[in-house]
Protein backbone atom coordinates (compact mmCIF):
# COMPACT_ATOMS: atom_id res chain seq x y z
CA UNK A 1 -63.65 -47.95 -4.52
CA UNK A 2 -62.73 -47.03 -0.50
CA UNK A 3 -59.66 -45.78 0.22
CA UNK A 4 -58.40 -46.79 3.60
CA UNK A 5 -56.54 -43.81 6.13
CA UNK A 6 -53.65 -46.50 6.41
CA UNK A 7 -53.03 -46.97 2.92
CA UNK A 8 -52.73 -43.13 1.77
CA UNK A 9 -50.30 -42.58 4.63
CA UNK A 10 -48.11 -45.45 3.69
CA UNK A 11 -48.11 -44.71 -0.31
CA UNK A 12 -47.33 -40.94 1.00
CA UNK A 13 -44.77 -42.17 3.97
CA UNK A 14 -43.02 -44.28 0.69
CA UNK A 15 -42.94 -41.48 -1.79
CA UNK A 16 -41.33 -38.88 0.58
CA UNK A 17 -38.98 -41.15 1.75
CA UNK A 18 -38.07 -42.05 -2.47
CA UNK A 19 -38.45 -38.52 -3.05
CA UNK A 20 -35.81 -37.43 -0.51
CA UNK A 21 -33.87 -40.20 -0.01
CA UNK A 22 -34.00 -39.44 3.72
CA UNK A 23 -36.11 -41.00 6.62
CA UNK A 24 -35.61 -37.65 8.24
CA UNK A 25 -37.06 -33.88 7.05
CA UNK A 26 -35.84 -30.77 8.07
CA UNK A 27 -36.98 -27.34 7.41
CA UNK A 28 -35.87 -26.83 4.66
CA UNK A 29 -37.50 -30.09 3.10
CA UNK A 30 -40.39 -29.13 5.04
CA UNK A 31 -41.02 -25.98 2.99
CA UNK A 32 -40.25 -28.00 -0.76
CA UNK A 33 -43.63 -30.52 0.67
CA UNK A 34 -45.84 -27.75 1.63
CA UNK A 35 -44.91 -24.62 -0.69
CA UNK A 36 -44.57 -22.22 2.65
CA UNK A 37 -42.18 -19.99 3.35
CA UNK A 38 -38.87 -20.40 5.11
CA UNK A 39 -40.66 -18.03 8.47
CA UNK A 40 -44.06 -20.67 8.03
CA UNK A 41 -42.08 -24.30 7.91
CA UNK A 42 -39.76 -22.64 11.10
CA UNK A 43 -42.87 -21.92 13.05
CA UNK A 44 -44.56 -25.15 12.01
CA UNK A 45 -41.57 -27.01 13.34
CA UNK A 46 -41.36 -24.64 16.38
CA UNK A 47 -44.88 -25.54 17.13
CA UNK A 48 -45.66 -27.51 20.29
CA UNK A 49 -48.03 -29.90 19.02
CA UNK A 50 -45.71 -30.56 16.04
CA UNK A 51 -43.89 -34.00 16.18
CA UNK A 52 -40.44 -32.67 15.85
CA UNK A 53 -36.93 -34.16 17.36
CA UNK A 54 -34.63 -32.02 18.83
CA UNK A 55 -31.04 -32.38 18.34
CA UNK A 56 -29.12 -29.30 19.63
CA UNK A 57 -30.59 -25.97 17.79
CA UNK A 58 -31.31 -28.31 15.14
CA UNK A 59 -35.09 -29.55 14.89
CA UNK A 60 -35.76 -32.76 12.51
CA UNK A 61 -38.96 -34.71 12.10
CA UNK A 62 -39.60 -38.41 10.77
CA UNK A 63 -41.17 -39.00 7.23
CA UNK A 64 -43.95 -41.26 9.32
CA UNK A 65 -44.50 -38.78 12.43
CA UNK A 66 -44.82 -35.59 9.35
CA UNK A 67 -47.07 -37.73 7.07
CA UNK A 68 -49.20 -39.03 10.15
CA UNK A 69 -49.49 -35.01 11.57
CA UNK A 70 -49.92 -33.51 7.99
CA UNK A 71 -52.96 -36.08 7.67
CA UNK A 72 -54.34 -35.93 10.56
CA UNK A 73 -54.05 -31.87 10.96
CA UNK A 74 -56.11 -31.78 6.97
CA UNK A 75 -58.76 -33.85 8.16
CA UNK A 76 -59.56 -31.21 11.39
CA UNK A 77 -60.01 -28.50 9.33
């Protein structure tokens, strides 16, 4: 059986979002997903290439956008 790219990021996309309950993640939800540290998710988020939104000192990032990244950042390494 094939799995196809588009379907793992939309079963993953739908289970954050039931998960959370929120379209958007912050840090803090960040950290619960990956199992890093408060310093790691903060440094993730601060990172350039990192699809984050900006609103004030606040930095928030899109179920979609983090699922997209986080799969497309495994499959580099």
């Amino acid at each position: 059986m094939e799995i196809k790219a588009e379907e793992l990021i939309s079963s993953e996309i739908k289970r954050i979002t039931d998960k959370f309950g929120k379209e958007y993640l912050d840090y803090s939800d960040i950290m619960k997903i990956t199992g890093l540290g408060r310093d790691n998710a903060r440094a993730i988020m601060s990172n350039i290439d990192f699809p984050k939104i900006k609103i004030g000192k606040r930095r928030i990032v899109s179920v979609s956008a983090f699922v997209v990244w986080q799969f497309t950042n495994e499959i580099k390494r």
